[in-house]
Structures are given as C-alpha cells and as structure tokens.
Protein backbone atom coordinates (compact mmCIF):
# COMPACT_ATOMS: atom_id res chain seq x y z
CA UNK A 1 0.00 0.00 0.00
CA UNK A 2 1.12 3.60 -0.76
CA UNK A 3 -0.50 6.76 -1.48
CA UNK A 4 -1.09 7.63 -5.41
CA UNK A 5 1.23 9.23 -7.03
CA UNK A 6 -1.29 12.30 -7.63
CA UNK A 7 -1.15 12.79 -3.54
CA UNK A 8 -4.30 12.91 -1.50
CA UNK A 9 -6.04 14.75 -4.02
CA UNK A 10 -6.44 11.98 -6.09
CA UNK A 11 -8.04 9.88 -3.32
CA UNK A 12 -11.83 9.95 -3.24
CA UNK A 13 -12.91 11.82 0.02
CA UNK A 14 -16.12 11.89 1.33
CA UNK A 15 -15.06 15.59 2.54
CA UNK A 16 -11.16 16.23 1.68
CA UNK A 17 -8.90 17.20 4.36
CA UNK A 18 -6.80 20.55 4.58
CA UNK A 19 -4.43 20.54 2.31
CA UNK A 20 -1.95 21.74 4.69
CA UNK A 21 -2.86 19.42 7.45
CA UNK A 22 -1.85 16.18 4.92
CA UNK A 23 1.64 18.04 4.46
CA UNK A 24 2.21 18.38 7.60
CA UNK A 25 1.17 14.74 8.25
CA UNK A 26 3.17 12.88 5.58
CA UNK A 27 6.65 13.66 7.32
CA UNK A 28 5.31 13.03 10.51
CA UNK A 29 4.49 9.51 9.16
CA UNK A 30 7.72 9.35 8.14
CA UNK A 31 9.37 10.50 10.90
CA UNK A 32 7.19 7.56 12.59
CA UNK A 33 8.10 5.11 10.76
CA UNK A 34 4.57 4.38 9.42
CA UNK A 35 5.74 5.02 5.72
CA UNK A 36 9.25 5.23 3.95
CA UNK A 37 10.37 7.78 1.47
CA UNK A 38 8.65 6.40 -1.22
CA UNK A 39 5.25 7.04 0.80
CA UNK A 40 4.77 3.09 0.66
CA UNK A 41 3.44 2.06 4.26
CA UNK A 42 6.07 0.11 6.18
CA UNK A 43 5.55 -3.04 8.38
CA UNK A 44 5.52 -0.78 11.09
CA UNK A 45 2.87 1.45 9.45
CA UNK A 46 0.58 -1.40 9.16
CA UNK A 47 0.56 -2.45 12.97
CA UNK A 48 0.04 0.94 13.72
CA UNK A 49 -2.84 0.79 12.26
CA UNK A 50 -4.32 -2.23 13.92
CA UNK A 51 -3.76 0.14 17.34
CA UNK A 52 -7.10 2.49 18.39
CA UNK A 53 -4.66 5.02 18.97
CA UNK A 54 -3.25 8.13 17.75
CA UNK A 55 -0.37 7.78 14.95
CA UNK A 56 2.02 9.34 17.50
CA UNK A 57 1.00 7.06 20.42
CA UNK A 58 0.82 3.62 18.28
CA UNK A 59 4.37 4.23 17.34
CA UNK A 60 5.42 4.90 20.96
CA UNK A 61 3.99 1.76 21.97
CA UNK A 62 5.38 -0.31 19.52
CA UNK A 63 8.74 1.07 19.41
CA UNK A 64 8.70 0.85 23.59
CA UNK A 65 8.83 -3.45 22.96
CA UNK A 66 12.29 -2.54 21.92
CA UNK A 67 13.17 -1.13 25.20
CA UNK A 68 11.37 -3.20 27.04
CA UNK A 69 9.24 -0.63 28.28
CA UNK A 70 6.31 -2.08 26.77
CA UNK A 71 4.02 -1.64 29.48
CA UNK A 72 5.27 1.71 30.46
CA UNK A 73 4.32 3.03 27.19
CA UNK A 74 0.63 1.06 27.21
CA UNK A 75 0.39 3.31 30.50
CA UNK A 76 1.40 6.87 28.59
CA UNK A 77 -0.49 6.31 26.08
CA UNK A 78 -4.12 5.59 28.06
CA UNK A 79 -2.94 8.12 30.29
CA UNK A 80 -2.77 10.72 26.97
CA UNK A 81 -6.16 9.64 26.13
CA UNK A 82 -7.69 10.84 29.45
CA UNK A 83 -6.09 14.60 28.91
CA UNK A 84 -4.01 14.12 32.21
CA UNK A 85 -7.05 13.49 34.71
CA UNK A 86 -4.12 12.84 37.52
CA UNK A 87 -3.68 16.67 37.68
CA UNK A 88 -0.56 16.95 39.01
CA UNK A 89 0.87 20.17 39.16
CA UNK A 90 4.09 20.25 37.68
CA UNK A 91 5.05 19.68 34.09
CA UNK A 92 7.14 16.23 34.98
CA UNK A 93 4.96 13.42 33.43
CA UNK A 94 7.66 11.06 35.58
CA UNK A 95 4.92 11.43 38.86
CA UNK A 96 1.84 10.63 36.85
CA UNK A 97 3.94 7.33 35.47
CA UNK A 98 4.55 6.29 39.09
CA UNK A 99 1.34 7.32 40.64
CA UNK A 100 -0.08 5.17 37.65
CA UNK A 101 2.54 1.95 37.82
CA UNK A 102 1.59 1.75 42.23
CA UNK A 103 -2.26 1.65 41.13
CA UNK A 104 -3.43 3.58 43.81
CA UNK A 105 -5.63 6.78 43.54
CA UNK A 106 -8.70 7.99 42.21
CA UNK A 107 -11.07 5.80 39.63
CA UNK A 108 -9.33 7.60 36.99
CA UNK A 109 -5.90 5.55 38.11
CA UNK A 110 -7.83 2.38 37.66
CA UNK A 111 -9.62 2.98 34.62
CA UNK A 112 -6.31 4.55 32.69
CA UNK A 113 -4.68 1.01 33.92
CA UNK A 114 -7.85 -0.82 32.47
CA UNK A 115 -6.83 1.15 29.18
CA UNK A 116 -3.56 0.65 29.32
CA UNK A 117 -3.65 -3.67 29.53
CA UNK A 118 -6.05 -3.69 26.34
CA UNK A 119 -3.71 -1.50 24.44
CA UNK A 120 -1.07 -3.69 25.79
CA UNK A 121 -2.69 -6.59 24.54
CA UNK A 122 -3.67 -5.07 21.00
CA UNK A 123 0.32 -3.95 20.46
CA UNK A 124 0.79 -8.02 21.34
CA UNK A 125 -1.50 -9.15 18.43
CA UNK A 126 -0.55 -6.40 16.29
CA UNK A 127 2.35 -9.05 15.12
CA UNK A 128 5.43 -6.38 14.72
CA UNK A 129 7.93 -7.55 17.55
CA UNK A 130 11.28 -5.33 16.68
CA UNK A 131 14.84 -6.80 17.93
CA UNK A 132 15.78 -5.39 21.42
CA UNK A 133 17.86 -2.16 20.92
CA UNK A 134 21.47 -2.33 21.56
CA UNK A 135 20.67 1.84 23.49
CA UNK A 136 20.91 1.46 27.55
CA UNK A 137 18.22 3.37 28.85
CA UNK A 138 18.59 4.87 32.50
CA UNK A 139 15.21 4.76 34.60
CA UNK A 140 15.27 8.48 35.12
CA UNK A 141 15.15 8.76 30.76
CA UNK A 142 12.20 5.68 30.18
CA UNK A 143 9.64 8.38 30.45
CA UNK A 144 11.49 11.06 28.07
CA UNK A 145 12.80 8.33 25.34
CA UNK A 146 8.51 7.45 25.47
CA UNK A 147 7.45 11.36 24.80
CA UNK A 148 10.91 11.17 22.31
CA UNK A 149 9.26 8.11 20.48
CA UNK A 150 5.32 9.45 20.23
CA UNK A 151 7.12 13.19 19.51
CA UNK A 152 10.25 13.49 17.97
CA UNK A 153 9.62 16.95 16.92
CA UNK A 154 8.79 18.08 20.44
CA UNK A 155 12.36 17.20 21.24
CA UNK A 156 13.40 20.42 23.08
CA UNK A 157 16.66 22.32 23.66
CA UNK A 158 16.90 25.05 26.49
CA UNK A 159 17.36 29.11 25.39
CA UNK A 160 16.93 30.38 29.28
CA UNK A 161 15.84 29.07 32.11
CA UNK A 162 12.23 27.76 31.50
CA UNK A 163 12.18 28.69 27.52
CA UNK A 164 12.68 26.16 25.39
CA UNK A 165 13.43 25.28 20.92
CA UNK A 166 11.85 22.04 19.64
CA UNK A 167 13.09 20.30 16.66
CA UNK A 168 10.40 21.66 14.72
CA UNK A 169 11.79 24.97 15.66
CA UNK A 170 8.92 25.91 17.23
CA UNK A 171 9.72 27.87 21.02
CA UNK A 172 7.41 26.75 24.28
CA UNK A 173 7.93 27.44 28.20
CA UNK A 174 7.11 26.10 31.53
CA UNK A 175 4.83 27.84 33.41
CA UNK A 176 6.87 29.76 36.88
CA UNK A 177 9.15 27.70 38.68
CA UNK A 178 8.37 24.68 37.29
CA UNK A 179 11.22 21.93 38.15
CA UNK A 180 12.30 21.37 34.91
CA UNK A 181 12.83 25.00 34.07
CA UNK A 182 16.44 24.41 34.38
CA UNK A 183 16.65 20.89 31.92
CA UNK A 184 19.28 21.17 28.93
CA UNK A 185 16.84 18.80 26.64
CA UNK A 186 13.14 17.72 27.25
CA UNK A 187 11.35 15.48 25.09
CA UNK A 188 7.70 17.14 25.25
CA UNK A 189 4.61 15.43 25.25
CA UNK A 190 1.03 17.77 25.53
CA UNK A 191 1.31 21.31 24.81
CA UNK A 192 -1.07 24.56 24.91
CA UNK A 193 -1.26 26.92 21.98
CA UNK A 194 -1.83 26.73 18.13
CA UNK A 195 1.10 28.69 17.19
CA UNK A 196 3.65 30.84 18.24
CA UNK A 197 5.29 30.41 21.59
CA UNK A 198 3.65 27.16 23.76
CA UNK A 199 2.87 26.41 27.17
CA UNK A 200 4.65 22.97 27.93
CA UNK A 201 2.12 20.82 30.19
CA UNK A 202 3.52 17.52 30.44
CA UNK A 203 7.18 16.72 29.57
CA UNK A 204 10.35 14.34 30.98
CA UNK A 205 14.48 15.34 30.68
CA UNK A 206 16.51 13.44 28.36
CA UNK A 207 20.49 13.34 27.75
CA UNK A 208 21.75 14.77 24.22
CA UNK A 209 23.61 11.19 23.92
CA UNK A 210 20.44 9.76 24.25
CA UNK A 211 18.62 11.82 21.57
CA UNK A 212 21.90 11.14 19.38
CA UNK A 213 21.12 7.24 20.01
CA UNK A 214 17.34 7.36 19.14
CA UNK A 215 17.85 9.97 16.13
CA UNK A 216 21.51 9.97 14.65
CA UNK A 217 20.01 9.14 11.47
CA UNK A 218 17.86 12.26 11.17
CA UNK A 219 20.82 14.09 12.39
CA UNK A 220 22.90 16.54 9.19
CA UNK A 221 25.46 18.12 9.29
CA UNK A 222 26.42 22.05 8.01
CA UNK A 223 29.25 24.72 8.02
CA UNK A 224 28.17 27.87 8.52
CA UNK A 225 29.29 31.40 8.08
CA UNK A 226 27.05 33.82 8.77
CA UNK A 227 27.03 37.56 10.26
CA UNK A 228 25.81 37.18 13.99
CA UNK A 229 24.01 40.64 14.72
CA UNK A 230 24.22 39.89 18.76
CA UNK A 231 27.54 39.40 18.75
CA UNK A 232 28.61 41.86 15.62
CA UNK A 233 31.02 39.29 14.82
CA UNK A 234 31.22 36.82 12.01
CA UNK A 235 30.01 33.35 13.39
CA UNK A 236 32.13 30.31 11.51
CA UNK A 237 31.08 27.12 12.69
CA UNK A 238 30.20 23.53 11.60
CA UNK A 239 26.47 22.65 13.10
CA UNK A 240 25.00 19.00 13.12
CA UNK A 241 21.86 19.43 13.71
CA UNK A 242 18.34 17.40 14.65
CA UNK A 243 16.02 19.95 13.04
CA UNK A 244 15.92 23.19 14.54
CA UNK A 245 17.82 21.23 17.93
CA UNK A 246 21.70 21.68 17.63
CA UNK A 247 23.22 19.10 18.96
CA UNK A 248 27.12 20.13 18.31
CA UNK A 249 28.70 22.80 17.17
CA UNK A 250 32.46 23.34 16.53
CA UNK A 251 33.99 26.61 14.86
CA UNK A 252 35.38 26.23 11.54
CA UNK A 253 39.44 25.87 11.09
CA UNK A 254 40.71 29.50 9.98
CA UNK A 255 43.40 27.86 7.36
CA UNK A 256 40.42 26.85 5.41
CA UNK A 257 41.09 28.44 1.84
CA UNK A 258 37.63 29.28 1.25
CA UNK A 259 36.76 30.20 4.41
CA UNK A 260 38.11 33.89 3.62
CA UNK A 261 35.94 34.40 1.15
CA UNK A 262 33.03 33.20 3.08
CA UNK A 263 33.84 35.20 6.10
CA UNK A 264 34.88 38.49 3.78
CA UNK A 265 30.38 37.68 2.40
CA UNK A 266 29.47 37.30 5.72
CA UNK A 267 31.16 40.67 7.08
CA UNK A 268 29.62 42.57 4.10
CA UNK A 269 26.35 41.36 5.44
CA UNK A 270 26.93 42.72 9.19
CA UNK A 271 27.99 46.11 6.09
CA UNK A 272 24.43 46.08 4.72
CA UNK A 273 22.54 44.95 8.38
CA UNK A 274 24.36 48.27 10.10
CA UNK A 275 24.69 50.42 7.69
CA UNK A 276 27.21 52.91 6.00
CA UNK A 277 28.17 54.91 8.77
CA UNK A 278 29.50 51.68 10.36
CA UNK A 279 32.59 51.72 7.81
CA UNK A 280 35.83 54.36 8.70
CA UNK A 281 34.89 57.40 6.54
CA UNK A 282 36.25 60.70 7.02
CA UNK A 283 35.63 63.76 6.14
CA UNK A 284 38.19 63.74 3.76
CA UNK A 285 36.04 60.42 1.96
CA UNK A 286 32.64 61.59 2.37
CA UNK A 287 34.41 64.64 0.53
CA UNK A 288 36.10 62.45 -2.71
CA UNK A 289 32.90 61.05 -3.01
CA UNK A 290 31.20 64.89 -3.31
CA UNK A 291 33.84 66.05 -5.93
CA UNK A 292 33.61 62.53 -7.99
CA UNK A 293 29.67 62.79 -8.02
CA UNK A 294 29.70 66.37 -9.08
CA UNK A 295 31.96 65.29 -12.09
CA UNK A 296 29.69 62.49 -13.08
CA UNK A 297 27.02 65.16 -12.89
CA UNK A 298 28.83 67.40 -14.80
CA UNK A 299 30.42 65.09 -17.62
CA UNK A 300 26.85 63.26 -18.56
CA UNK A 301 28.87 60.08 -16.61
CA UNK A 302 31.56 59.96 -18.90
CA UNK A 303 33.15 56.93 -17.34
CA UNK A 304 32.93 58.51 -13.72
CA UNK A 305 31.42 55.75 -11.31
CA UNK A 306 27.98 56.07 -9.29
CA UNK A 307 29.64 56.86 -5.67
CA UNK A 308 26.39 57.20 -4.20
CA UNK A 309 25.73 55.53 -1.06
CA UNK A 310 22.52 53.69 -2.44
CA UNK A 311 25.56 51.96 -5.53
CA UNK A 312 28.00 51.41 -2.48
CA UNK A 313 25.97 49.39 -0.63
CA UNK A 314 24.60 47.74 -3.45
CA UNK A 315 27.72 46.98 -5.09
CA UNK A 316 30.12 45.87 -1.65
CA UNK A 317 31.26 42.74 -3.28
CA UNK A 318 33.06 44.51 -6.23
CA UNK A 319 34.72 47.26 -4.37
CA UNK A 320 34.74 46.44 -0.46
CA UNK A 321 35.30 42.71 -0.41
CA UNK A 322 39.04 42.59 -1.46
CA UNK A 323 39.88 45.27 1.16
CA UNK A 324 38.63 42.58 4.34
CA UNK A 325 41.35 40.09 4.34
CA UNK A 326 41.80 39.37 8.93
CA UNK A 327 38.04 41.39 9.35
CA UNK A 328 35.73 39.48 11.27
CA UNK A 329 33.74 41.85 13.61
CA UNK A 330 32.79 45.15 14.20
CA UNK A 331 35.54 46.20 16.06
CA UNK A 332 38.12 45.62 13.49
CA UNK A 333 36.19 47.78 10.94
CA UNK A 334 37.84 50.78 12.29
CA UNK A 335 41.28 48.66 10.26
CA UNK A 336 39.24 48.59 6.90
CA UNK A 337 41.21 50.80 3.88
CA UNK A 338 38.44 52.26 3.00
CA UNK A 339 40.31 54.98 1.47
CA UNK A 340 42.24 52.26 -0.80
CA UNK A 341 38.36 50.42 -1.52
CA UNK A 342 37.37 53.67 -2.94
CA UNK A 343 40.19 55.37 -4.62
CA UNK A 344 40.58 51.89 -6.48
CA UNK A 345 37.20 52.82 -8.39
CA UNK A 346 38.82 54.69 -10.39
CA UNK A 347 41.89 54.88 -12.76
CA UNK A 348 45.14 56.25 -12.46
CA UNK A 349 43.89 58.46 -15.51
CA UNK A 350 40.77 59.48 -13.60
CA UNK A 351 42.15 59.79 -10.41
CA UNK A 352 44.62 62.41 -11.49
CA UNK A 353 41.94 64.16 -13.62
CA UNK A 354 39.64 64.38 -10.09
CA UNK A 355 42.40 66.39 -8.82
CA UNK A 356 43.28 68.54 -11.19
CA UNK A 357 38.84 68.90 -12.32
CA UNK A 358 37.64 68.84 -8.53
CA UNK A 359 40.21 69.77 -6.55
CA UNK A 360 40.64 69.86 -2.96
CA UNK A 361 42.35 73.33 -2.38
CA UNK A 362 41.99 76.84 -5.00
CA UNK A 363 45.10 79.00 -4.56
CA UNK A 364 43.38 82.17 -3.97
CA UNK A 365 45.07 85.73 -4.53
CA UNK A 366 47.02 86.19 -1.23
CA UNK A 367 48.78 83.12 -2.01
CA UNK A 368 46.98 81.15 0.37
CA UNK A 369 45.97 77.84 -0.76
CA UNK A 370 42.33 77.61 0.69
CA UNK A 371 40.28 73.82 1.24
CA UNK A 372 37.42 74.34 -1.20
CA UNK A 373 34.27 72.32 0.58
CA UNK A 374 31.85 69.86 -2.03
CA UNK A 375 28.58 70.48 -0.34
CA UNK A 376 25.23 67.92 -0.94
CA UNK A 377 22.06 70.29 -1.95
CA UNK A 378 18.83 69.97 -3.38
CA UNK A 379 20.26 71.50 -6.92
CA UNK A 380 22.97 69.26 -6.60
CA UNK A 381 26.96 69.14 -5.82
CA UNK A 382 28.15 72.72 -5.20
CA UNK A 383 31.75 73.70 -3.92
CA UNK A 384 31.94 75.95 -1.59
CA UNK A 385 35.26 78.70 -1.41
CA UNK A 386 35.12 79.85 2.32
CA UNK A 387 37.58 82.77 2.36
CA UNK A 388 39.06 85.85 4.30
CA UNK A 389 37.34 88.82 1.83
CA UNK A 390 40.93 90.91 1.79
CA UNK A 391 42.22 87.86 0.19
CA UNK A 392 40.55 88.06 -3.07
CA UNK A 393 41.21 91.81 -3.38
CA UNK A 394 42.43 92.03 -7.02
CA UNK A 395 40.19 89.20 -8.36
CA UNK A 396 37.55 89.93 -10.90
CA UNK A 397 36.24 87.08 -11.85
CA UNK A 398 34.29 84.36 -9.81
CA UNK A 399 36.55 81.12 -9.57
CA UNK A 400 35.21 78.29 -11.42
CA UNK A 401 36.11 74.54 -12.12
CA UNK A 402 35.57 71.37 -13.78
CA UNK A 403 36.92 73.12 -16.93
CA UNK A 404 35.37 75.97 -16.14
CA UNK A 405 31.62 74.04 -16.04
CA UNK A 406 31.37 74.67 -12.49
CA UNK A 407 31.02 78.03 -10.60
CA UNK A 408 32.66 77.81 -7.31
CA UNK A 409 30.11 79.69 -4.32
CA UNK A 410 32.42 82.09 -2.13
CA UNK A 411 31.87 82.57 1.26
CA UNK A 412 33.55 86.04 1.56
CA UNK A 413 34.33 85.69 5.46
CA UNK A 414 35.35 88.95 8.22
CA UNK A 415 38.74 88.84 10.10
CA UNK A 416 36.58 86.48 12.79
CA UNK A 417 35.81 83.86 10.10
CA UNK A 418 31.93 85.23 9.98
CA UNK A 419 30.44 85.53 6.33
CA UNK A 420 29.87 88.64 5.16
CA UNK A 421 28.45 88.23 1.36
CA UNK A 422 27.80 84.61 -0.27
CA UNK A 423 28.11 84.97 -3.91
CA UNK A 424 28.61 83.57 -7.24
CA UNK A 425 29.45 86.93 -8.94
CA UNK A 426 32.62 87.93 -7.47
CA UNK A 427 32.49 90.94 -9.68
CA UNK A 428 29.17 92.19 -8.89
CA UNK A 429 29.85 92.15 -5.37
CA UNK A 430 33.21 94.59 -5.23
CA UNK A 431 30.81 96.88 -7.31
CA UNK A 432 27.48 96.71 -5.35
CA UNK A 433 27.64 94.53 -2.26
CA UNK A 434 31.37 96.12 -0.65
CA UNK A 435 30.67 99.81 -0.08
CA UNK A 436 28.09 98.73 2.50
CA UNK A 437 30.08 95.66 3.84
CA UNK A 438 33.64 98.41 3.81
CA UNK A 439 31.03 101.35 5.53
CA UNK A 440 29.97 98.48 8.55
CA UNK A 441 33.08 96.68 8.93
CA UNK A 442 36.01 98.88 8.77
CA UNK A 443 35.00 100.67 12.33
CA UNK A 444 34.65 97.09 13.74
CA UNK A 445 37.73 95.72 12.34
CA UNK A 446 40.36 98.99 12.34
CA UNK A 447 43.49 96.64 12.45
CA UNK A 448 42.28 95.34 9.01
CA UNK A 449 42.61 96.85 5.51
CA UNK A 450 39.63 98.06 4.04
CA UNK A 451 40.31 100.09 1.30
CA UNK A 452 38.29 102.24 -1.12
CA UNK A 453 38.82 100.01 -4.25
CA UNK A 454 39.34 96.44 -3.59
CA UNK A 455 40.46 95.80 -7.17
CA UNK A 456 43.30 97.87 -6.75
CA UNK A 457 44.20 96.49 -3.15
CA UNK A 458 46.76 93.97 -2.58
CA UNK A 459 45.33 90.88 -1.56
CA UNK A 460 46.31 89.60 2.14
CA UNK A 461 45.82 87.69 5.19
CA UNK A 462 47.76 90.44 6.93
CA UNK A 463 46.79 93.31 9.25
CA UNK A 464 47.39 96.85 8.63
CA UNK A 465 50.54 96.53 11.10
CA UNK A 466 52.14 93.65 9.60
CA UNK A 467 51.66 94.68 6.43
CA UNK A 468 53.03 98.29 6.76
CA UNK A 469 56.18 96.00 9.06
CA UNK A 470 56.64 94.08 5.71
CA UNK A 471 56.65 96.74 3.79
C-alpha cells in the first residue's frame, strides 16, 4: 500500500482534508516510521494501524517493545487519552507514570490502567515484535525516550531558564518555577497553543547522547558562516543538527582556503545589516565622493562611477570585499582601507583628472591655498570657497572649475571667520555689495585693511601693522 502518485487529491474523500494538514502529516508519518520515502506504508505502518490510537502514540507503543518498556508506554499512552485526569501540578509526566505503575488513587488511576492492559494486549496481536535495541536506557530517561518516540519533533533544547526550541523549531515554556525550568533537553509530550510560543504541560528530561542514540540518522550536518548581529562578529562554525535542535557545534578551522571568502560575504552582510556609517569614513572620503559625483554630474557620466551611497551598498562585493582580508567583527572595521576600496574605483587616468577637475584646495590671490568644501544640496553638488574677503582683493572674476563648467560659491568671510556676502558673482559684489560691507566693517575691524577700491588692493591675510612691518 502507498499513497497515489497524484497525492491525496487523487483519493476519493467523502469531505477532503486541509491541504496543509496532509503536508504536515506525511513527514510526521515518516518521521514515525509508518511510511518510507517512497510514501509506501512500512511493516511498522501497518501495525500501527491495527492500534485504536493516535499515529504518535501507536508508534510509541510499539517502538517501547524494543526497550522493554512495553508496558510503560501502554500506560502513557491511556494516560494521553484521558487529557491528564491525575492533575498533578508540575510539568514532569515522571509522577503521573509512578502514581499510575503503584495503582493507587482515584477511579481515573484504575480505569487509565484498564486502558492501558487492552492497548497492551492489542500492540501483542498487532504481530510487529522489533529486535531489542542495543541503546541502555537509564530509569530516570524511560519516560522522556517514550514522549521522544510518540514526539520526535517536540524534542526540546533550552534558550533560558524555563524557555525552550523544539526540533520543529517551534519555542514553548514552563509555566513559573516549574522543576524542569532548568533541563538542557526535554522530550515534550502535551502542549497549549496553536502557534507561536507554547505552554509545555507535560514533559520528561533526556540526555543529548540519548537523543543522538534514538535519532543519529535524522541528524545533518552544516558549516556555517554567517554575520551574527548579537555578537557583531562573524560566526564560523560547523552545526549538526536534529532539526531546529543543535546538537554540536564546533567553529570552523581558519586555514580553510575558502573560508576567507566566506567570512569576507558574511562581514559585508553585518555592512548592509548596520549600515554605511558603520565603515571608517572621514571627512576627507565623504568629501572624494562629493567632488567625484559632481563630475559624473557634470560630464553626462563619462566613465565617472555612481559613488552614491545607495551603488555602495549595493555593489560591496566589487569594491569592499578585497579590502577585508583578517576582518571578522565590528571592532576591526575601524582597520578597513576604506580609502584604498574607494580610490581603487577609479583609474590612475581618472584619479589624477579628479584632482586637477575637482580639486581639494583653490590657490586664492594672497597666495593662500584655501580647502574648497563639495557640499550635498537639493540642486545638486556645489563647492563651496570659504575665504578671508581681503584675500581676493584684485580678483575679478568668480573662480570656477571642472573646466570651467562649475562656478565655485564664495563665502567672503570677516577677520573672525563670519560671512559677510555669499556669492557667485565675485564681480558684482566689489561693485554693489562692498561699499556697505567696507562702511559696517572697517569701524569694527580697524586693524584690518579696508580700502576704497578692492580691485586695486593687494590681496592679504595680513593686518594693517604687519603689512606696513613688511613693507
């Protein structure tokens, strides 16, 4: 027997179950033994189904024979079809076994022991009798291999004290102090809650070697290199794994050839998680990238790159990765040569061109070589010439560059480094805008030359004093 090869949907249903609920149900039959990988149903599969009993439970009691806890499991299970009418307190289903196994108590004892010899005696003529199994179990871990058996993917590992991971990645807790709050691994039997985060009612502790015993099998095995955000730190490790349960987990072997490259990936993730500002810029970059987008701007592209942070980030493999060689956190990005990363976008021929099209400093008329600054507006890249007014006495014309494409915005400043006039016509302002600035500033700033015509002035950073000393 096996299902068609159409699925369920080609069986004929009197009403048709979920869709969702059969996926969900053929790898738990697997997982159960009940049917292999082909979907045919196993030996195992068809005793099952002589058992009036849950798929999870029939399992459980027929794999129990092999541990000789037989009648323990006949026990469980009646005891799971009476929704836990012992109602014991605490989560440990350990209590309820040995309340159970004295047969004293309530009716409800006697009846669940009733239950428990006929499904004991149905598992007996259900004709499956697997070899004993070479795995020692303790007496503390019968009850927990049982829940392990009827619900492998219930299999818990601990987060914190009283949270808990199942295989099937799925997160439950034990309500308050519960005594198994503090349990590495639980195997989990009846839970509270459709989805999300459950409350764990009944459970037992198992060992991890135990779980590796009863599931090695199921077990696989991955490396891993990945960008842990808690730890802002590249995480390198080999994982075997039971689902979402890890049961080992070793860090990878740094002379690994290709474990640079997977660790330079995983750092340009953390790049893209944080952001930008998490790389070493300086003023100095956040500048070359100004003056290279305002030549793009300027030249219709021609050949300039996109250095906008959007392209950066978009595009870290190409220019960021080669430059990570010993990154593998956070911290260390401070050691990134970012200023190597980025200069290498361009060519010697460009890179010399930026310099000489956008440069960093104008030689003004004093002699002074003054730091021209690329600011970001809303009309676009505009350099900015922040400068002492007497030292462009003598100039004319407004400075320009980019081959002359780009008018340079001065910042004419007072001896104190306040600005006085902001202009683009240099030559409109010695003719309109100074006689009011020369009328207002020469009483406040004596010490400084302000003379009639600026044209005619020597340029200088000097005061009246020093200049008349040099003279």
């Amino acid at each position: 027997m096996s299902f068609p090869c159409g699925g369920s949907a080609t069986l004929q249903w009197l009403d048709a179950p979920p869709g969702e609920a059969v996926n969900q149900a053929i790898p738990l039959l697997r997982s159960l033994e009940a049917i292999d990988a082909a979907g045919k149903v196993t030996a195992r599969g068809r005793a099952m189904a002589r058992l009036p009993l849950h798929p999870r439970l029939a399992h459980m009691v027929l794999a129990a024979k092999a541990f000789g806890l037989g009648k323990t499991a006949a026990l469980l299970a009646a005891m799971a079809g009476e929704r836990d009418p012992l109602r014991l307190r605490d989560a440990d289903i350990r209590p309820r076994l040995a309340l159970l196994e004295r047969g004293q108590g309530s009716p409800a004892v006697f009846r669940i022991r009733e239950a428990a010899r006929q499904i004991g005696r149905l598992a007996d003529e259900a004709g499956e009798a697997p070899p004993r199994a070479s795995l020692e179990i303790t007496e503390e871990e019968q009850a927990g291999v049982l829940l392990a058996l009827a619900y492998p993917d219930r299999i818990a590992q601990k987060r914190s004290r009283g949270s808990y991971r199942m295989v099937n990645g799925r997160g439950g807790f034990l309500e308050g102090a519960d005594p198994l709050s503090d349990e590495p691994v639980l195997a989990v039997g009846a839970v509270n809650g459709g989805s999300g985060n459950v409350r764990i009612w009944q459970a037992a502790p198992l060992s991890r070697e135990t779980v590796a015993g009863l599931y090695r099998a199921q077990f696989t095995e991955a490396e891993e290199v990945v960008w842990d955000s808690r730890e802002q730190a590249v995480a390198a490790r080999k994982r075997v794994s039971f689902g979402a349960f890890i049961m080992e987990e070793t860090p990878l072997k740094s002379g690994d050839a290709s474990l640079a490259d997977r660790v330079a990936q995983a750092v340009l993730a953390g790049v893209r998680e944080i952001g930008p500002a998490c790389l070493p810029w300086t003023d100095e970059l956040h500048q070359w990238r100004l003056r290279v987008g305002l030549l793009r701007s300027v030249d219709g592209d021609g050949g300039w790159p996109d250095v906008s942070e959007e392209v950066l980030m978009g595009e870290l493999e190409g220019w960021l990765a080669p430059f990570l060689p010993g990154i593998s956190r956070r911290s260390q990005f401070s050691k990134i040569d970012l200023a190597a990363a980025l200069h290498a976008l361009l060519p010697w021929s460009q890179q010399r061109a930026l310099d000489a099209m956008a440069p960093t400093h104008m030689k003004v008329p004093s002699g002074s070589s003054v730091r021209l600054a690329y600011e970001a507006t809303a009309e676009g890249i505009v350099p900015v010439l922040a400068v002492k007014l007497q030292e462009l006495f003598g100039m004319q014309e407004s400075p320009v560059i980019a081959g002359g494409k780009v008018p340079v915005l001065v910042h004419l400043l007072s001896p104190a480094g306040r600005p006085l006039q902001i202009t683009r016509d240099l030559k409109g302002f010695w003719k309109n805008g100074y006689p009011a600035v020369r009328a207002e500033m020469r009483g406040r700033y004596p010490k400084h030359p302000w003379p009639e015509d600026p044209l005619a002035a020597l340029p200088t950073r000097l005061t009246n004093r020093r200049l008349q000393n040099r003279s």
